[in-house]
N, C-alpha and C. Protein backbone atom coordinates (compact mmCIF):
# COMPACT_ATOMS: atom_id res chain seq x y z
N UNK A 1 8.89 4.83 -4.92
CA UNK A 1 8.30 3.61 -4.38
C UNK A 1 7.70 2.75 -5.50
N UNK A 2 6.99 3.60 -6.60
CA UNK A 2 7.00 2.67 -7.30
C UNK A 2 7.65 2.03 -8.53
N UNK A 3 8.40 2.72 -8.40
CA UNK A 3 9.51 2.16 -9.34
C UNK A 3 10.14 0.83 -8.52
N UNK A 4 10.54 1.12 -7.14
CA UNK A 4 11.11 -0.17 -6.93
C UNK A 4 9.89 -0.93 -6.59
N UNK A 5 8.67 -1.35 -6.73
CA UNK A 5 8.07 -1.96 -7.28
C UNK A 5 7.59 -2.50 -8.14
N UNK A 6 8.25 -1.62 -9.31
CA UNK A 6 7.96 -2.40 -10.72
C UNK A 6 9.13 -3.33 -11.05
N UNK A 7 10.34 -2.89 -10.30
CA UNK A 7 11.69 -3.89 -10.11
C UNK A 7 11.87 -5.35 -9.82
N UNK A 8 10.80 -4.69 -8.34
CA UNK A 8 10.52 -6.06 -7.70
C UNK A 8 9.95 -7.40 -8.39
N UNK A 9 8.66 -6.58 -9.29
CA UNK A 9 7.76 -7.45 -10.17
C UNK A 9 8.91 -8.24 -11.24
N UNK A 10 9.57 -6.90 -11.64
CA UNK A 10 10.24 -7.95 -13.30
C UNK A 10 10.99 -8.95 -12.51
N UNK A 11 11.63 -8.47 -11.83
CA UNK A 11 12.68 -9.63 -10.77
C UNK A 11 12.14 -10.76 -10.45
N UNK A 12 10.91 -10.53 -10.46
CA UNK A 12 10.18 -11.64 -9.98
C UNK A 12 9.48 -12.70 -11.04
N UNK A 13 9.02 -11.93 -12.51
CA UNK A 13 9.10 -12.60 -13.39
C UNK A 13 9.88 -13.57 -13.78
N UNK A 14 11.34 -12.64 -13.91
CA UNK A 14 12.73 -13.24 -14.76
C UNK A 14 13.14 -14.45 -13.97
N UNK A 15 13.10 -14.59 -12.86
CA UNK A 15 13.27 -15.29 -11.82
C UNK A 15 12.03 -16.89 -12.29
N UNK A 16 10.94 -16.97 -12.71
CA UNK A 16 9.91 -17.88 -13.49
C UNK A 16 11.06 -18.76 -14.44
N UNK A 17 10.71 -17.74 -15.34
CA UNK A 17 11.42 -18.07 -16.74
C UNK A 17 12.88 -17.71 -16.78
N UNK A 18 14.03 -17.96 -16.00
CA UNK A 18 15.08 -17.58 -16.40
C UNK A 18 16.01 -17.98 -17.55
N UNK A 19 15.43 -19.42 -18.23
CA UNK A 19 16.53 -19.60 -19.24
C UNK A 19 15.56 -19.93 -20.21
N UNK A 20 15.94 -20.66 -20.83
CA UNK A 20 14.95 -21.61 -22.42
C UNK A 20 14.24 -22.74 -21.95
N UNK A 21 15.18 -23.44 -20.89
CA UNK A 21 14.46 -24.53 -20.13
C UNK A 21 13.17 -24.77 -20.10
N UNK A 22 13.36 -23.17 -18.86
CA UNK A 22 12.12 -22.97 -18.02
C UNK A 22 10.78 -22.80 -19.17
N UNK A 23 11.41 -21.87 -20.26
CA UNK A 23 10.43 -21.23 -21.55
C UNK A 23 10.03 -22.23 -21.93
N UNK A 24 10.90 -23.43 -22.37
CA UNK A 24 9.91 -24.81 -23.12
C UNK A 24 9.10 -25.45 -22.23
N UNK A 25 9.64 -25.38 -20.74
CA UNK A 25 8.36 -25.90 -20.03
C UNK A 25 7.24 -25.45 -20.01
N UNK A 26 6.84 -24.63 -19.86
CA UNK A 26 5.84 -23.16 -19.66
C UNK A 26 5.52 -23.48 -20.99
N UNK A 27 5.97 -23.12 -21.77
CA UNK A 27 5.40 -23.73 -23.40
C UNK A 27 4.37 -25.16 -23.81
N UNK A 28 5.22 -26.17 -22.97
CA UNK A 28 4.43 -27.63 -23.44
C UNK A 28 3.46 -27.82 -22.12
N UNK A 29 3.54 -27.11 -21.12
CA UNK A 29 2.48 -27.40 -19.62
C UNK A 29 1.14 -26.84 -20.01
N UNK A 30 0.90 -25.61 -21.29
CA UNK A 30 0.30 -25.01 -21.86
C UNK A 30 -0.62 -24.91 -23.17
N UNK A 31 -0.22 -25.96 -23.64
CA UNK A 31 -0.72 -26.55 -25.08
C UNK A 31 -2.06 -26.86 -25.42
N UNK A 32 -2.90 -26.66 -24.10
CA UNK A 32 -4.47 -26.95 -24.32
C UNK A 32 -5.09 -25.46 -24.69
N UNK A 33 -3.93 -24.39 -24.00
CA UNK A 33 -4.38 -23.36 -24.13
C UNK A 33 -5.86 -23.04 -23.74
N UNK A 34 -6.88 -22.26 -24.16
CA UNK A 34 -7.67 -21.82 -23.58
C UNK A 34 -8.37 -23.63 -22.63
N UNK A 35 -7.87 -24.43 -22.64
CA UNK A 35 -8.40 -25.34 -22.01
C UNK A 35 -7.60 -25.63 -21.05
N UNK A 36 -6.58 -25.21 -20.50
CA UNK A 36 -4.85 -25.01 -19.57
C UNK A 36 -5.57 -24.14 -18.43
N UNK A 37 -5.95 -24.25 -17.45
CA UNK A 37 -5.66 -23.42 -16.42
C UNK A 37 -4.29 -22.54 -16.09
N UNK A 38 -3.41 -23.05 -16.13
CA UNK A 38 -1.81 -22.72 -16.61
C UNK A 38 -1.80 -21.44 -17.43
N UNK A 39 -2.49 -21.65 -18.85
CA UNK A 39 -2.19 -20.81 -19.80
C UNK A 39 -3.32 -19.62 -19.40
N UNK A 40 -3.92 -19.70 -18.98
CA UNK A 40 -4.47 -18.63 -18.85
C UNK A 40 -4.28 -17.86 -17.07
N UNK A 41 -3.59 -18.51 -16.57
CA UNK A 41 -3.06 -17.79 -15.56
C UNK A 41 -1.95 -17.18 -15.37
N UNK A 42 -0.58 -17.84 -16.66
CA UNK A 42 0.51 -16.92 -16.94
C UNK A 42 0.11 -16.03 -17.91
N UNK A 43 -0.84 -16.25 -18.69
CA UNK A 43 -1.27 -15.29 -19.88
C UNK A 43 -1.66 -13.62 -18.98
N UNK A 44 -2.59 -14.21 -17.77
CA UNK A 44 -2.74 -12.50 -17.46
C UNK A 44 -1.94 -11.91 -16.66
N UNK A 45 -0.71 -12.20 -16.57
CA UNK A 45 0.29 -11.30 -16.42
C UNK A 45 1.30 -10.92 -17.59
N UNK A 46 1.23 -11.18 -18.13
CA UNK A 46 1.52 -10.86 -19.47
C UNK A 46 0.83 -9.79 -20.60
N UNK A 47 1.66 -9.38 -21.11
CA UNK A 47 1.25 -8.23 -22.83
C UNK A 47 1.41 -9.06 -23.56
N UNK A 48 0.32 -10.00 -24.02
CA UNK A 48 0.18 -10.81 -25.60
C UNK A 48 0.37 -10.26 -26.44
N UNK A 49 0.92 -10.53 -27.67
CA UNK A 49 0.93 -10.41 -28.97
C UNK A 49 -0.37 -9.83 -29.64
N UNK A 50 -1.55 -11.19 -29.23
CA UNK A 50 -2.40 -10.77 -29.47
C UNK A 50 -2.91 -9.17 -29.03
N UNK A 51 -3.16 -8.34 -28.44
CA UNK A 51 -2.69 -7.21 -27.58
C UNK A 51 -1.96 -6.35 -28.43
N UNK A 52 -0.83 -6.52 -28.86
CA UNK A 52 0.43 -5.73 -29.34
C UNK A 52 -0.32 -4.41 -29.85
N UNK A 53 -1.51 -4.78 -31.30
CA UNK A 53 -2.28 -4.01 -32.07
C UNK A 53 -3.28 -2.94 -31.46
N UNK A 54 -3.58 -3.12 -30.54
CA UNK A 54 -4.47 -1.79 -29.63
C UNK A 54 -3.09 -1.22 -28.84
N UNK A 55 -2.35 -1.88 -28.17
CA UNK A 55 -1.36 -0.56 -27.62
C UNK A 55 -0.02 -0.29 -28.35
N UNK A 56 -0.35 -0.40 -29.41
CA UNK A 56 0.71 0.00 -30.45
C UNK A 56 -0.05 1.37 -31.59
N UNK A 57 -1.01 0.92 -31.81
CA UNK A 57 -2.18 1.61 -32.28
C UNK A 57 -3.01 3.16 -31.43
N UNK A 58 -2.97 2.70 -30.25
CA UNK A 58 -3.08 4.39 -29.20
C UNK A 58 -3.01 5.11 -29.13
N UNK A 59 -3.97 5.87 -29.54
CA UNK A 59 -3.45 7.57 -29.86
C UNK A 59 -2.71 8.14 -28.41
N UNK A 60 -1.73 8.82 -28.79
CA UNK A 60 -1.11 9.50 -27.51
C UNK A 60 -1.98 10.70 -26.56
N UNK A 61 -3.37 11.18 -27.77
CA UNK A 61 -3.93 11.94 -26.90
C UNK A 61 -4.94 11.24 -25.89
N UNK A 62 -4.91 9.52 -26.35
CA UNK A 62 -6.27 8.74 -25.42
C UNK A 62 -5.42 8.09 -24.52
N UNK A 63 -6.38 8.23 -23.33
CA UNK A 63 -6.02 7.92 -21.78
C UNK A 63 -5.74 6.43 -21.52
N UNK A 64 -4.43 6.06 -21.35
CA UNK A 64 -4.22 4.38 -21.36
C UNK A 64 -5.23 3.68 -20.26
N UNK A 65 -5.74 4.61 -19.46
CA UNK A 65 -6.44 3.97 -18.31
C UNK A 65 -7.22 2.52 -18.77
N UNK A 66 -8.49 2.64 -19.85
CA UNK A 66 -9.25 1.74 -19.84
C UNK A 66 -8.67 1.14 -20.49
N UNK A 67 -7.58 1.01 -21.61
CA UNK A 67 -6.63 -0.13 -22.10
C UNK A 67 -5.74 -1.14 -20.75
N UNK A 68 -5.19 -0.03 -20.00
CA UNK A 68 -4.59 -0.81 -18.97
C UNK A 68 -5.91 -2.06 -18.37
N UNK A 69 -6.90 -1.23 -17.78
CA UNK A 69 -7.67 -1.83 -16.90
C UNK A 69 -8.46 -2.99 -17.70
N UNK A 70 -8.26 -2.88 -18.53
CA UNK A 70 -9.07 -4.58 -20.03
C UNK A 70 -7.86 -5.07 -19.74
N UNK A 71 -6.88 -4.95 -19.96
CA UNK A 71 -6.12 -5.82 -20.43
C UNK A 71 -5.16 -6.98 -18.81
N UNK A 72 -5.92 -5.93 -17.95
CA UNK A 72 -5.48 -6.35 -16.50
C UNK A 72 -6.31 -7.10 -15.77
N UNK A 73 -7.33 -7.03 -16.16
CA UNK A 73 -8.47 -7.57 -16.02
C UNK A 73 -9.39 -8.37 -16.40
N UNK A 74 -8.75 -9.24 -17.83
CA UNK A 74 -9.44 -9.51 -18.68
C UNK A 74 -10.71 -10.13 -18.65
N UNK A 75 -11.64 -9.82 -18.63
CA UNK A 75 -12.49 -11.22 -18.73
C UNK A 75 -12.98 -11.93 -19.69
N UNK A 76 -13.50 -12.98 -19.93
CA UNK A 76 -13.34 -14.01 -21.22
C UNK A 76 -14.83 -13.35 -21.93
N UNK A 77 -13.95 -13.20 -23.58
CA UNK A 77 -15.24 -12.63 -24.33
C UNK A 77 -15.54 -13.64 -24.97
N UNK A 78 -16.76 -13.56 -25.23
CA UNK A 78 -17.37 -14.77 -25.87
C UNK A 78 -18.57 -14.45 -26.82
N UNK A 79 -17.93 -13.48 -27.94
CA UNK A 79 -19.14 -13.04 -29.16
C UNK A 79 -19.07 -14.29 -30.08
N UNK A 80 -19.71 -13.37 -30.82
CA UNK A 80 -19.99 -14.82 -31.68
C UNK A 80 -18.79 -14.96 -32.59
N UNK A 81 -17.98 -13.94 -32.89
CA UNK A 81 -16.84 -14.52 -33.91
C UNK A 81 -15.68 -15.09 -33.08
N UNK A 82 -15.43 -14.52 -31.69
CA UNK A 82 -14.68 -15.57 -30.74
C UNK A 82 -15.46 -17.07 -30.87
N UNK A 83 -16.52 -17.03 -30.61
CA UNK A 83 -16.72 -18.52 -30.39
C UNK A 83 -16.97 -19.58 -31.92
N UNK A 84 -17.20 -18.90 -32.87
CA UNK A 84 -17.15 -19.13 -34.40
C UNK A 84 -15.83 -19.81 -34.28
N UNK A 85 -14.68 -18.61 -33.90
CA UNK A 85 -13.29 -19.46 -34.27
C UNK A 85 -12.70 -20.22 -33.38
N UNK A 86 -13.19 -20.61 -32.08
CA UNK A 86 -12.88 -21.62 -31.21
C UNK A 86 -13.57 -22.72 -31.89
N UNK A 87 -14.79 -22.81 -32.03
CA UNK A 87 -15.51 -23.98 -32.36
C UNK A 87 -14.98 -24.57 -33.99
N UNK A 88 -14.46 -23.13 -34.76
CA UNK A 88 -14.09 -24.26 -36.28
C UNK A 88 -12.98 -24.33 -36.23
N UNK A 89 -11.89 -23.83 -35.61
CA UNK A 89 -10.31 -23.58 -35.39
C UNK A 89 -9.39 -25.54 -36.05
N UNK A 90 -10.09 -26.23 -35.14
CA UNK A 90 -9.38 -27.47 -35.59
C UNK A 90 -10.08 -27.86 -36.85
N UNK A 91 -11.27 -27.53 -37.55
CA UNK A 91 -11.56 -27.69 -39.12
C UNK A 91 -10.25 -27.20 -39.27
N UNK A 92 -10.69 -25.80 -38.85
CA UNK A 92 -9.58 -24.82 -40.07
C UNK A 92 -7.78 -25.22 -39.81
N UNK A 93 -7.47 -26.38 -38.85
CA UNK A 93 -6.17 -26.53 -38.83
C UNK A 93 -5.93 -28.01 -40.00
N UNK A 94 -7.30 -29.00 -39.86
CA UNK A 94 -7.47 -29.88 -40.73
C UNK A 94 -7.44 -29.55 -42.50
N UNK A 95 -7.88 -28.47 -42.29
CA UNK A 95 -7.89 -27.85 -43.73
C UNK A 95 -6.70 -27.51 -44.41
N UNK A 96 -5.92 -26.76 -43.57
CA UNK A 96 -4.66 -26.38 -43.98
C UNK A 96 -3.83 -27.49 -44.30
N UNK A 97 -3.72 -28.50 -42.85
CA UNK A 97 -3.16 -29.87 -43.75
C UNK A 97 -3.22 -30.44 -44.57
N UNK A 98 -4.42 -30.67 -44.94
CA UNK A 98 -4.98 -31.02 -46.54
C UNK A 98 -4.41 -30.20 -47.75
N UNK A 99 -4.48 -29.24 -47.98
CA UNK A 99 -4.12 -27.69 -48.36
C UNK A 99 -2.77 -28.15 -48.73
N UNK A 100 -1.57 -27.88 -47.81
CA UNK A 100 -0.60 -28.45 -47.47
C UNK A 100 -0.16 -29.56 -48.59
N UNK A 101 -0.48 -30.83 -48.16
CA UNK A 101 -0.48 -31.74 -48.53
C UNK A 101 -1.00 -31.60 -49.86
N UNK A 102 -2.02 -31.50 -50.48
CA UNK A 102 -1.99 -31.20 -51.97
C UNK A 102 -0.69 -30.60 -52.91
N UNK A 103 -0.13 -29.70 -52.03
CA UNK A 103 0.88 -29.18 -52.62
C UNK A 103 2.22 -29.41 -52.26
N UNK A 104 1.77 -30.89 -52.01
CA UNK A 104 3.16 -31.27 -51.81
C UNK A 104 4.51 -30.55 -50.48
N UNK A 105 3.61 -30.56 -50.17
CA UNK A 105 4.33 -29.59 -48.60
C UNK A 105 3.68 -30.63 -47.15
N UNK A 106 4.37 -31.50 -47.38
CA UNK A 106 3.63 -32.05 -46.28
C UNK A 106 4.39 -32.69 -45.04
N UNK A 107 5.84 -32.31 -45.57
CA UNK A 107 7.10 -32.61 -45.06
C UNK A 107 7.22 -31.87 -43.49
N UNK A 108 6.48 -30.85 -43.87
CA UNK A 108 6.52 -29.67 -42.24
C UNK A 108 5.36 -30.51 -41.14
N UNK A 109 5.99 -30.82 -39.85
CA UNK A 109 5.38 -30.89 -38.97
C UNK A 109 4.28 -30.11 -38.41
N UNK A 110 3.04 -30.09 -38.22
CA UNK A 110 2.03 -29.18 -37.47
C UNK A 110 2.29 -29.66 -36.35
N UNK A 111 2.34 -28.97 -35.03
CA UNK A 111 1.65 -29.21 -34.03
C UNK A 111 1.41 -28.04 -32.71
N UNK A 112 0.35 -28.32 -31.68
CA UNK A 112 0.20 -27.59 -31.19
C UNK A 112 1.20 -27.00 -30.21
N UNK A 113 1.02 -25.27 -29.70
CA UNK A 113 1.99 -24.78 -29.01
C UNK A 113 1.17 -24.32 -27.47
N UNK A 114 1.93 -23.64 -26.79
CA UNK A 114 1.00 -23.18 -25.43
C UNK A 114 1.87 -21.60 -25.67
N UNK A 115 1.84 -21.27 -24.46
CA UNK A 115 2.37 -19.78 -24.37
C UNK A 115 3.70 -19.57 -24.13
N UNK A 116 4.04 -19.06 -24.89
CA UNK A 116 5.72 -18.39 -25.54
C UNK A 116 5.72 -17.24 -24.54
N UNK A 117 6.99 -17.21 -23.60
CA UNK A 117 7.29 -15.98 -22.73
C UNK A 117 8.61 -15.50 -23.41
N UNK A 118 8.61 -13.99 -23.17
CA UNK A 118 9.87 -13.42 -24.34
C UNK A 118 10.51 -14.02 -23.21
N UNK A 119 12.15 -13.95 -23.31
CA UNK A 119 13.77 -14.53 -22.29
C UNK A 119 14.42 -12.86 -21.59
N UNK A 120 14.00 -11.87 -22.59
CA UNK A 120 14.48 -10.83 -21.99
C UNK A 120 13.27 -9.49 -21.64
N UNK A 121 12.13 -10.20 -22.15
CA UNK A 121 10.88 -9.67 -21.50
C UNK A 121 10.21 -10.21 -21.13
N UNK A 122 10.01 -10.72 -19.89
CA UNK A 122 9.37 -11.71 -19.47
C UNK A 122 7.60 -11.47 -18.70
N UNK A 123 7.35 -9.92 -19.22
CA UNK A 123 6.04 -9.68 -19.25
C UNK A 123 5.47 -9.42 -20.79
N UNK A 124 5.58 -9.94 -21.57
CA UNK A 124 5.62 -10.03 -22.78
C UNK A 124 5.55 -11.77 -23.17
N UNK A 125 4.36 -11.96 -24.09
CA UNK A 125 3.99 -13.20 -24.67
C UNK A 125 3.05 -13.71 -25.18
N UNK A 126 3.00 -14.56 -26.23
CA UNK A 126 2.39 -15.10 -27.20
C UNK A 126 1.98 -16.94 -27.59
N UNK A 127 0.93 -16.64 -27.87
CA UNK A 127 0.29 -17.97 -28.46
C UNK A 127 0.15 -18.20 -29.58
N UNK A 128 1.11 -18.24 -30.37
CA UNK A 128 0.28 -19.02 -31.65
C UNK A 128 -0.50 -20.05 -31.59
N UNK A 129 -1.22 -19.82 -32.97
CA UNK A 129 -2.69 -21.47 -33.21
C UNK A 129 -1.76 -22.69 -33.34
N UNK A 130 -0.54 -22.66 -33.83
CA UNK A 130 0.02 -23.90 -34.02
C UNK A 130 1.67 -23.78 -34.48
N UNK A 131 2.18 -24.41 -34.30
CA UNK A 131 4.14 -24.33 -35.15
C UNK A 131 3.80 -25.37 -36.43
N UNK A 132 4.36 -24.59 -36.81
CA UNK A 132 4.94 -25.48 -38.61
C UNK A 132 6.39 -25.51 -38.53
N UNK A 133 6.95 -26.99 -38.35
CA UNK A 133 8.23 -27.33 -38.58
C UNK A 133 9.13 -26.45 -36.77
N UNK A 134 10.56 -25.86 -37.61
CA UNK A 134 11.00 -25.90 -36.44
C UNK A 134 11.04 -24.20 -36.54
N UNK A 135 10.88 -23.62 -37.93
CA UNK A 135 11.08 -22.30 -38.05
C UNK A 135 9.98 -21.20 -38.20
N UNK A 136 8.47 -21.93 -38.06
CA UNK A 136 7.50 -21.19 -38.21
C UNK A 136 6.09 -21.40 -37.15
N UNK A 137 5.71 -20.39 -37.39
CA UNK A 137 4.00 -20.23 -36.65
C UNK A 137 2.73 -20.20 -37.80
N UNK A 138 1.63 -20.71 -37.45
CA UNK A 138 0.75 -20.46 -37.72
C UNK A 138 -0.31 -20.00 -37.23
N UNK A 139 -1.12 -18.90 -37.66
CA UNK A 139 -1.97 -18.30 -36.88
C UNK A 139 -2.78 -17.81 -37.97
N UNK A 140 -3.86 -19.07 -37.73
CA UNK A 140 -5.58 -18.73 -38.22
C UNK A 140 -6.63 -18.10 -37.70
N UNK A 141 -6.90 -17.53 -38.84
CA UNK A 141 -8.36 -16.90 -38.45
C UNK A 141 -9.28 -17.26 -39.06
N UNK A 142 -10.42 -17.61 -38.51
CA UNK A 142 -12.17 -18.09 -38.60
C UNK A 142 -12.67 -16.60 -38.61
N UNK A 143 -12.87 -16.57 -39.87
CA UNK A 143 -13.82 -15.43 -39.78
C UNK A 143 -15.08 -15.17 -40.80
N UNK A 144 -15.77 -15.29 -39.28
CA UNK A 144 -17.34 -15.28 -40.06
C UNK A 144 -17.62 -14.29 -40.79
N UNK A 145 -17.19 -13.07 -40.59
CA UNK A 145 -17.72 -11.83 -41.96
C UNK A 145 -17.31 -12.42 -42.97
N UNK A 146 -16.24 -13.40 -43.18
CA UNK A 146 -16.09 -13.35 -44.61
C UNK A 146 -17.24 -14.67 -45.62
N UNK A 147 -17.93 -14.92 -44.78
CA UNK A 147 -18.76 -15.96 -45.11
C UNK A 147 -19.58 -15.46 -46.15
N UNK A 148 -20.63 -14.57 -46.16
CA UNK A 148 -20.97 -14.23 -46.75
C UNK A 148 -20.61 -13.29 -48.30
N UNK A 149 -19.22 -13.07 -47.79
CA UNK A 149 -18.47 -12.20 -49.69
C UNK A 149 -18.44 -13.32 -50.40
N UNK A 150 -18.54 -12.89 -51.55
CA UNK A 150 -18.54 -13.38 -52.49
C UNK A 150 -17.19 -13.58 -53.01
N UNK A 151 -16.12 -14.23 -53.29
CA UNK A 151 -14.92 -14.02 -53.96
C UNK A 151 -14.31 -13.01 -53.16
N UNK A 152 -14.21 -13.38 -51.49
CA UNK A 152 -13.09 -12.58 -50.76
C UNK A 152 -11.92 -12.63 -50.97
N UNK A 153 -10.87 -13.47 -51.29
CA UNK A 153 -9.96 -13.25 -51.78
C UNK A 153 -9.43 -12.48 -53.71
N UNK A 154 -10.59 -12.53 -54.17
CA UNK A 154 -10.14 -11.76 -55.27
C UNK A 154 -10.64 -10.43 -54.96
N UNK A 155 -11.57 -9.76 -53.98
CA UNK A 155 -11.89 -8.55 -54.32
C UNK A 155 -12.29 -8.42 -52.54
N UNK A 156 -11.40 -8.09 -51.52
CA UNK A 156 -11.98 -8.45 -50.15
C UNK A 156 -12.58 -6.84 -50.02
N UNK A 157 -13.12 -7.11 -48.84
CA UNK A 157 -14.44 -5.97 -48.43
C UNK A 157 -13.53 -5.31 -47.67
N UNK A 158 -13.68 -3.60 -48.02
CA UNK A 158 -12.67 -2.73 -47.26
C UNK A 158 -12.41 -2.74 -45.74
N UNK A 159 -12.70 -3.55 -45.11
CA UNK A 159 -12.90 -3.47 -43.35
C UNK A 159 -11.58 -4.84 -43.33
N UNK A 160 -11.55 -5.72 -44.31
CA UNK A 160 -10.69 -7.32 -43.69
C UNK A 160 -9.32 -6.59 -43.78
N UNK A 161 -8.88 -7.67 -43.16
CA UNK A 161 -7.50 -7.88 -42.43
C UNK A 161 -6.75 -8.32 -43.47
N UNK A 162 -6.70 -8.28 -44.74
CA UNK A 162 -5.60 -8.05 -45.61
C UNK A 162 -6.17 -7.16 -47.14
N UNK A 163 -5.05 -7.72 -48.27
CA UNK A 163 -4.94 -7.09 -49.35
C UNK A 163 -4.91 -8.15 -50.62
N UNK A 164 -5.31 -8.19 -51.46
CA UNK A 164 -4.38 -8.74 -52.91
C UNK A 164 -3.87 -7.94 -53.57
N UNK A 165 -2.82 -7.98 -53.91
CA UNK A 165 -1.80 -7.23 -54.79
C UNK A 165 -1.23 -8.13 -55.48
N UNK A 166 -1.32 -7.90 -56.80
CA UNK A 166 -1.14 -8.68 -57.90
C UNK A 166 -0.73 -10.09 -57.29
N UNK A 167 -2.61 -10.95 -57.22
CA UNK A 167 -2.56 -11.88 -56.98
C UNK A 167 -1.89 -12.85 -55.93
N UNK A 168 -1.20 -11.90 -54.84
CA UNK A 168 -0.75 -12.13 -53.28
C UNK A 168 -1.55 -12.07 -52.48
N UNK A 169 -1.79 -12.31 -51.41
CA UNK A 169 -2.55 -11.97 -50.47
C UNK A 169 -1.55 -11.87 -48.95
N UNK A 170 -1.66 -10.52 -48.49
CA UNK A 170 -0.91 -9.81 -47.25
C UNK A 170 -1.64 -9.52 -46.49
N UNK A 171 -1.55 -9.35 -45.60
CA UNK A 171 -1.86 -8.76 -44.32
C UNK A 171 -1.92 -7.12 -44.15
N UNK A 172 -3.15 -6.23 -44.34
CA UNK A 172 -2.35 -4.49 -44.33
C UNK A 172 -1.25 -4.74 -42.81
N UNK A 173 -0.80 -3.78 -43.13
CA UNK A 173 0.91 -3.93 -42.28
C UNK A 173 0.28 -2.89 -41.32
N UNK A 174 -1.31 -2.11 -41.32
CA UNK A 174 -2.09 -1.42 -39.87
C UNK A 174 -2.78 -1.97 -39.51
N UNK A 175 -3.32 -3.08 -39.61
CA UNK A 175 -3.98 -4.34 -38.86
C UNK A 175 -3.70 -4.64 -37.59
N UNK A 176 -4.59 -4.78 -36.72
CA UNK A 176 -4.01 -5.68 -35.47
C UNK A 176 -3.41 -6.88 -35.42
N UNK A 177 -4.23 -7.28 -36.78
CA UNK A 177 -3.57 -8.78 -36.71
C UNK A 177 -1.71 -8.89 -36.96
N UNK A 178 -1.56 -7.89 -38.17
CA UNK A 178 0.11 -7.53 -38.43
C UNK A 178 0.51 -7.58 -37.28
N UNK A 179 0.37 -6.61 -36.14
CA UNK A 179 1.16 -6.74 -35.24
C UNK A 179 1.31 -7.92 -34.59
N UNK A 180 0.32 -8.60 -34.36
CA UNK A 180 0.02 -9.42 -33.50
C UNK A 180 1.10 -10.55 -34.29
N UNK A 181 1.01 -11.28 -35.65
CA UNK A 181 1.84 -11.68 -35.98
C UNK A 181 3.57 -11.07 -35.69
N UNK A 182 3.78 -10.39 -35.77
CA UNK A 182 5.38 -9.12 -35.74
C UNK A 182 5.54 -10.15 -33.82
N UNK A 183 4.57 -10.19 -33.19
CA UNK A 183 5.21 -10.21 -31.60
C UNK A 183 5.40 -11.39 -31.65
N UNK A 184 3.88 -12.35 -32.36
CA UNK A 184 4.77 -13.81 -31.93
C UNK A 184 5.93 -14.40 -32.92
N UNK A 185 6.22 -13.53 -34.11
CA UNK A 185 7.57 -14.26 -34.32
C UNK A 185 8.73 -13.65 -33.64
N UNK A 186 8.50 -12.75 -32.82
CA UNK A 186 9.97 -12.17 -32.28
C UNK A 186 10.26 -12.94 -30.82
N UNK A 187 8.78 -13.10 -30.05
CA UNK A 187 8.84 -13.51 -28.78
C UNK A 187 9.28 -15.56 -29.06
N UNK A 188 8.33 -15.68 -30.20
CA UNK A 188 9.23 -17.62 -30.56
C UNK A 188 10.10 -17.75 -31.07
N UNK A 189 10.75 -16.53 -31.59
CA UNK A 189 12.45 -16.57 -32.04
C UNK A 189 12.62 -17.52 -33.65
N UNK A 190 10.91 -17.39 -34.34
CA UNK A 190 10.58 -17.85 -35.44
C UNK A 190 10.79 -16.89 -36.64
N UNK A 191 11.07 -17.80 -37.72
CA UNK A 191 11.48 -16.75 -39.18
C UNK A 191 10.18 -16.43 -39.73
N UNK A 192 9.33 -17.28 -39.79
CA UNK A 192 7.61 -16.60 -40.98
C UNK A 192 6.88 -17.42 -40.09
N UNK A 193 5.28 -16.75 -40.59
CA UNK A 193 4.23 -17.33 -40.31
C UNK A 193 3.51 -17.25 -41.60
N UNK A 194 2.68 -18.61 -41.33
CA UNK A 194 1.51 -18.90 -42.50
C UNK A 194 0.34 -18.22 -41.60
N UNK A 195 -0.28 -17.53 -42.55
CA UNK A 195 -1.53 -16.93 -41.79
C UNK A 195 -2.59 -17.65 -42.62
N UNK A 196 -3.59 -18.27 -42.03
CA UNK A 196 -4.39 -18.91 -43.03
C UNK A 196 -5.50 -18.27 -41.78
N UNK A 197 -6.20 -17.85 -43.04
CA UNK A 197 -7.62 -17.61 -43.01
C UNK A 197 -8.42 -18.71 -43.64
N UNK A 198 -9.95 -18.74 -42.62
CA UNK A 198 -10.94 -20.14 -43.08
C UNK A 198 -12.35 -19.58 -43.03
């Protein structure tokens, strides 16, 4: 019984979004994002990207229960580094343009996206902060711990969300954020993302 209830459900998804059409609509009806009633009502039926990194990350001996029940349930968190990076998010998209533009890269379009539904998983999907051009995502992070280091990018504090290696800066590839990047370029059918941190 419940299997043909979980049938019923995808059927009922795929049936939403059945082609690219439907996906770019759902995409541009969505673009205010957390300000979309829309986007946050197809978002909670959905496994975000954002997401990917805790149930990819799960130990097999811990009980999916309270992962299921957060993630089914969500309700809106609002600490202070969520609301840090809502409130500087469009600095930090102004910045990058500038950024950008200094270096002569200014040829790539920014603009905003809404929520990306996969075509052959259609409980599966992602938001990037923004598209660059026609082949990429961007997805910033505001993050207040790093306010206070001193020279985070030459020497970052063992807890952040990346690395320098000879003078690169990556993402560790066990990060939530890694994953979280890995879903939304597979679910926007995009080649790279700029990850800019602010």
């Amino acid at each position: 019984e419940l299997e043909k209830e979980c049938q019923l459900y995808l059927e009922k998804l795929k049936c939403r979004v059945s082609n690219s059409e439907d996906r770019d609509h759902i995409q541009q009806m969505t673009r205010d994002q957390h300000g979309s009633a829309d986007w946050r009502e197809l978002r909670r039926t959905k496994l975000t990207a954002s997401n990917f990194g805790e149930v990819i990350k799960r130990k097999p001996s811990t009980h999916c229960h309270n992962l299921v029940k957060r993630l089914l349930y969500h309700k809106e968190i609002n600490s202070k580094a969520v609301v840090y990076g809502r409130t500087h998010e469009e600095d930090a998209v102004q910045l990058y343009i500038q950024e950008m533009a200094k270096h002569d890269i200014n040829n790539m379009q920014v603009q905003q996206c809404g929520l990306y539904i996969d075509l052959e998983h259609p409980y599966l999907g992602a938001t990037p902060d923004r598209l660059l051009g026609n082949d990429a995502v961007i997805e910033i992070k505001c993050l207040p711990s790093l306010i206070e280091v001193e020279n985070p990018f030459e020497k970052p504090p063992s807890n952040a969300c990346f690395v320098v290696e000879n003078g690169t800066i990556r993402l560790k590839r066990n990060h939530k954020y890694y994953f979280q990047v890995q879903g939304q370029l597979n679910i926007t059918k995009k080649f790279f993302c700029d990850y800019y941190i602010y």
